[in-house]
N, C-alpha and C. Protein backbone atom coordinates (compact mmCIF):
# COMPACT_ATOMS: atom_id res chain seq x y z
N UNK A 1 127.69 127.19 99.40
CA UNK A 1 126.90 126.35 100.27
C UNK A 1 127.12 124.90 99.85
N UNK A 2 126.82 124.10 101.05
CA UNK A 2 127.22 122.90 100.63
C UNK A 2 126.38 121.72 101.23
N UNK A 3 126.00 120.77 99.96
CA UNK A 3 125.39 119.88 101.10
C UNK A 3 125.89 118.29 101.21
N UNK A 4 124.99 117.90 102.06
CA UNK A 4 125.99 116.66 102.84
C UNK A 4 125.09 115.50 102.49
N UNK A 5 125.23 114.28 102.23
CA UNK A 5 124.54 113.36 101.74
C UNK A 5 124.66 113.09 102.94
N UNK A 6 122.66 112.24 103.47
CA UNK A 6 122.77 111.56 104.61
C UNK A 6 123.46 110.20 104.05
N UNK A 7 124.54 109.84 105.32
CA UNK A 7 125.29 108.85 105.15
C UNK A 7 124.75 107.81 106.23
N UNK A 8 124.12 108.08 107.09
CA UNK A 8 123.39 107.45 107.97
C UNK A 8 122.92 105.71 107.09
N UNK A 9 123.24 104.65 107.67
CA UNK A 9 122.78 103.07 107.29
C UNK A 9 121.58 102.79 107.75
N UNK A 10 120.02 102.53 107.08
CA UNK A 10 119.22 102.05 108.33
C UNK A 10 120.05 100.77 109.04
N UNK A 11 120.94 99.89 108.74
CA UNK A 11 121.28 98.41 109.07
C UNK A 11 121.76 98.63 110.15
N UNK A 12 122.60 99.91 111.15
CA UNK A 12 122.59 100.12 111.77
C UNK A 12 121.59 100.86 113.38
N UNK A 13 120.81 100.79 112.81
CA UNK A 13 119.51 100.40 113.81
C UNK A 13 118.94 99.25 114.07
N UNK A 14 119.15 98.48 115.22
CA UNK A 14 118.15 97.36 115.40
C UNK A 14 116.82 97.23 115.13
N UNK A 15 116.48 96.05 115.00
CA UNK A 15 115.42 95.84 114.54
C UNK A 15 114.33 94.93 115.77
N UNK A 16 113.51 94.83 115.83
CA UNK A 16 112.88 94.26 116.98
C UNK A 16 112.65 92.88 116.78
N UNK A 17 112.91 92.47 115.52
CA UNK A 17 112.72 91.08 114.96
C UNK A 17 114.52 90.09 114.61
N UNK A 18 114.59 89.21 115.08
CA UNK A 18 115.36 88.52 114.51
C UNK A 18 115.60 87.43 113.56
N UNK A 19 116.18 87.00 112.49
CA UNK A 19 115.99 85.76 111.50
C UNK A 19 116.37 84.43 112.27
N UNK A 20 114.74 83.45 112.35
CA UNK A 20 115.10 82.37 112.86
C UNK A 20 114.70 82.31 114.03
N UNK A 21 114.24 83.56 114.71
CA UNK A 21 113.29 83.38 116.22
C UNK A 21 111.97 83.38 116.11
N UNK A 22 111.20 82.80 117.08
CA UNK A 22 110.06 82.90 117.29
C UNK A 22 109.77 83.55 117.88
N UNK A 23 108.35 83.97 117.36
CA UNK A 23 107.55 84.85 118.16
C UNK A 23 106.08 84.77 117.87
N UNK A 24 105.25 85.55 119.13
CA UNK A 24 103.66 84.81 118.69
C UNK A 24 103.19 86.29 118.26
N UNK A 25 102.14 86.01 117.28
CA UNK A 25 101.72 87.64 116.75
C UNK A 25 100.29 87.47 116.67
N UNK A 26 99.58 88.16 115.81
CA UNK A 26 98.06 88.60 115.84
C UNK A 26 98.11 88.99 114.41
N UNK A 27 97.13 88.29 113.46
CA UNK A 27 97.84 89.15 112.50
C UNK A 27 96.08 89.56 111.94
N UNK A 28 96.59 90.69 111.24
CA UNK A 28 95.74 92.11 111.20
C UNK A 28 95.27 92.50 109.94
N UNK A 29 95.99 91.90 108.80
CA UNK A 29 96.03 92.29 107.68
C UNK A 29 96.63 91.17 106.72
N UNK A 30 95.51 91.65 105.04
CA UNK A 30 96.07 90.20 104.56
C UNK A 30 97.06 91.02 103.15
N UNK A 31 98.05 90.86 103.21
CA UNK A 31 99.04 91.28 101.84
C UNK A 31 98.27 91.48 100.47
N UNK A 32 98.85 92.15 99.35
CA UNK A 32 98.19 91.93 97.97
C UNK A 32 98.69 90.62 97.16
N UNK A 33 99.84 89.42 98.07
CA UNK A 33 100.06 88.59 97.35
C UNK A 33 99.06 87.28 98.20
N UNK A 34 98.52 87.90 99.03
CA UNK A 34 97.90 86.96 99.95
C UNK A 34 97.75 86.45 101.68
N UNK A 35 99.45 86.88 101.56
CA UNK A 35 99.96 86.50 102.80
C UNK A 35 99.29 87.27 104.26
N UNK A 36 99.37 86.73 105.34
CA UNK A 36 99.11 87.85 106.48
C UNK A 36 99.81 88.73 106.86
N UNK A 37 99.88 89.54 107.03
CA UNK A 37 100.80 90.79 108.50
C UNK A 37 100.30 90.88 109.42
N UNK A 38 101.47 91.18 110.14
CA UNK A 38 101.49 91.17 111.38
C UNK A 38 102.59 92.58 111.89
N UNK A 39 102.75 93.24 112.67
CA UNK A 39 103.71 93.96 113.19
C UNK A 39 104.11 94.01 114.30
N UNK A 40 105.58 94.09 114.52
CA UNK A 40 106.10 93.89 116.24
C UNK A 40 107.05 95.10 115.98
N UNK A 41 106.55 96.09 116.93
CA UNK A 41 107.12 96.99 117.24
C UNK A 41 107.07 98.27 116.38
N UNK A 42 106.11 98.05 115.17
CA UNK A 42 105.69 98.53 113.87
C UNK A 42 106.12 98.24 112.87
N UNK A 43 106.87 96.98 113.15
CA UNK A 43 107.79 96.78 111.91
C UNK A 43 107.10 95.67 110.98
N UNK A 44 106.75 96.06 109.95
CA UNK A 44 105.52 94.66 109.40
C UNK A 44 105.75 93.55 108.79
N UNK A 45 105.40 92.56 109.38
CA UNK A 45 105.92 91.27 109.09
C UNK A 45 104.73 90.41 108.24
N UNK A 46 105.27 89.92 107.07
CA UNK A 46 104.64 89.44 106.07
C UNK A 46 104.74 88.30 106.26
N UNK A 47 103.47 86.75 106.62
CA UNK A 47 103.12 86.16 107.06
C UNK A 47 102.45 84.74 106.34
N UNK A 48 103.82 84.13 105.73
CA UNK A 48 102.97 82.88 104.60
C UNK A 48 102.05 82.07 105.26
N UNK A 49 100.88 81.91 104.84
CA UNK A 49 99.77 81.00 104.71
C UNK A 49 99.10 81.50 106.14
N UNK A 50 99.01 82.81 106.40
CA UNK A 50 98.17 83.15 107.62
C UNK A 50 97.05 84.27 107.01
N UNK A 51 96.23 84.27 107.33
CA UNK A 51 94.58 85.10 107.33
C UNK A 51 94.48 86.03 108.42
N UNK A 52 94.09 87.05 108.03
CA UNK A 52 93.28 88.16 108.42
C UNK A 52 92.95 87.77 109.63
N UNK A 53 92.91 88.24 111.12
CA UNK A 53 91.74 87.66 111.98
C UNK A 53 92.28 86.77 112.70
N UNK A 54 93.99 86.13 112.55
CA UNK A 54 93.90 84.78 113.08
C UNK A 54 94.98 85.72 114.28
N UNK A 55 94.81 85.04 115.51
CA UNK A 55 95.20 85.58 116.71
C UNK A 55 96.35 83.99 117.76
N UNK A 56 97.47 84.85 118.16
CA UNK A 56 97.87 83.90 119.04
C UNK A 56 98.79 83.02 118.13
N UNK A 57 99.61 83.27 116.67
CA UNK A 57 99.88 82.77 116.08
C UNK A 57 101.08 82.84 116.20
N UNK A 58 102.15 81.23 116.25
CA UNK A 58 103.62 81.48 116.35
C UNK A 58 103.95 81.16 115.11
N UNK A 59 105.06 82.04 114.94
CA UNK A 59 105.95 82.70 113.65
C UNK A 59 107.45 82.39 113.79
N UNK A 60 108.03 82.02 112.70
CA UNK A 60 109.06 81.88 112.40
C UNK A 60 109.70 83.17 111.84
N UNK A 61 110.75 83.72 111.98
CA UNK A 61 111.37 84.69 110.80
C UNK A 61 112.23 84.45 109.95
N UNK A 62 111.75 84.42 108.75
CA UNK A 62 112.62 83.33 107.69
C UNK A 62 113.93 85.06 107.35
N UNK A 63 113.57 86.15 107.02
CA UNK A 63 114.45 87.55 106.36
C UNK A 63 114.17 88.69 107.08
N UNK A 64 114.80 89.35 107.23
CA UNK A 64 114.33 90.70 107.98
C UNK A 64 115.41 91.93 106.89
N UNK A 65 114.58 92.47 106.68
CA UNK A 65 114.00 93.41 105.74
C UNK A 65 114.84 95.10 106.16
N UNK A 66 115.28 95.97 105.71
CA UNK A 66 115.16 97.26 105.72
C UNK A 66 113.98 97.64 106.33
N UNK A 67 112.57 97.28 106.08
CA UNK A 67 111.25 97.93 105.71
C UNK A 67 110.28 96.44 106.30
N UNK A 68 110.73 95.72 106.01
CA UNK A 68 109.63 94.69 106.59
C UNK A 68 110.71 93.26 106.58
N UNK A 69 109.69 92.61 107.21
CA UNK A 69 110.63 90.83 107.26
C UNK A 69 109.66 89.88 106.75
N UNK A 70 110.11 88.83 106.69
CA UNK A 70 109.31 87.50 106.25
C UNK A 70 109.02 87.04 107.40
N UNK A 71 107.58 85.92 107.68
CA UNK A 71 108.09 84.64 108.36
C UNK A 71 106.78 83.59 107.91
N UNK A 72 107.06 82.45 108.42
CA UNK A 72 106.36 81.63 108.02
C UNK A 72 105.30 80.89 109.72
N UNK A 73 104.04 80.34 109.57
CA UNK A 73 103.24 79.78 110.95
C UNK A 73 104.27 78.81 111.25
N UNK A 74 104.82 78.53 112.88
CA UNK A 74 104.87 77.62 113.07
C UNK A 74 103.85 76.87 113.84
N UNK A 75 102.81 77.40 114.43
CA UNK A 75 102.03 76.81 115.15
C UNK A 75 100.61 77.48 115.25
N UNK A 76 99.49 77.81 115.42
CA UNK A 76 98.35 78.69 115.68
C UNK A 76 98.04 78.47 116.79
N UNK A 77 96.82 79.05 117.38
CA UNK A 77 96.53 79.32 118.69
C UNK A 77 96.37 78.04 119.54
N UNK A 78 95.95 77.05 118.52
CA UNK A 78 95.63 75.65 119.25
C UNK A 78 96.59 74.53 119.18
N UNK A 79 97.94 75.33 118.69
CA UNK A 79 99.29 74.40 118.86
C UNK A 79 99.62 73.75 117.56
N UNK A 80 98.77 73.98 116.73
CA UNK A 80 98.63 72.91 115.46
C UNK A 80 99.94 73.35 114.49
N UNK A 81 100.99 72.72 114.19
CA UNK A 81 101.88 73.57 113.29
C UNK A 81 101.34 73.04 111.95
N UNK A 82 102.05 73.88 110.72
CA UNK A 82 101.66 73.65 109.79
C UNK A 82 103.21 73.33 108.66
């Protein structure tokens, strides 16, 4: 009998996020280093200098991840970038 190593890449599955686009999120959850999350498409995006609760928030994507991506606020609900 014989077995077969999955050879399968995740890198070959798209990802719903790209490095360097924007997008507006909701974010839901605050990290154990601090940061917010957020998820698009389930994919969870770790969120410098955003809080729990904050809604309508545009995002940068600085890395995208195997498992999760980075990004940083560019703007919050009331336009304000940071």
């Amino acid at each position: 009998m014989s077995y077969r190593q999955n050879t399968r890449s995740t890198s070959n599955f798209s990802k719903p996020v790209e490095t360097g686009k924007e997008y507006t999120v909701d974010i839901t959850d605050t990290g154990r280093t601090g940061d917010g999350i957020a998820r698009i498409t389930g994919l969870v995006i770790f969120v410098k200098n955003a809080k729990a609760g904050d809604k309508n928030v545009k995002i940068k994507i600085n890395s995208v991840g195997s498992r999760f991506a980075t990004a940083e606020v560019v703007a919050d609900s009331t336009g304000t970038t940071t």
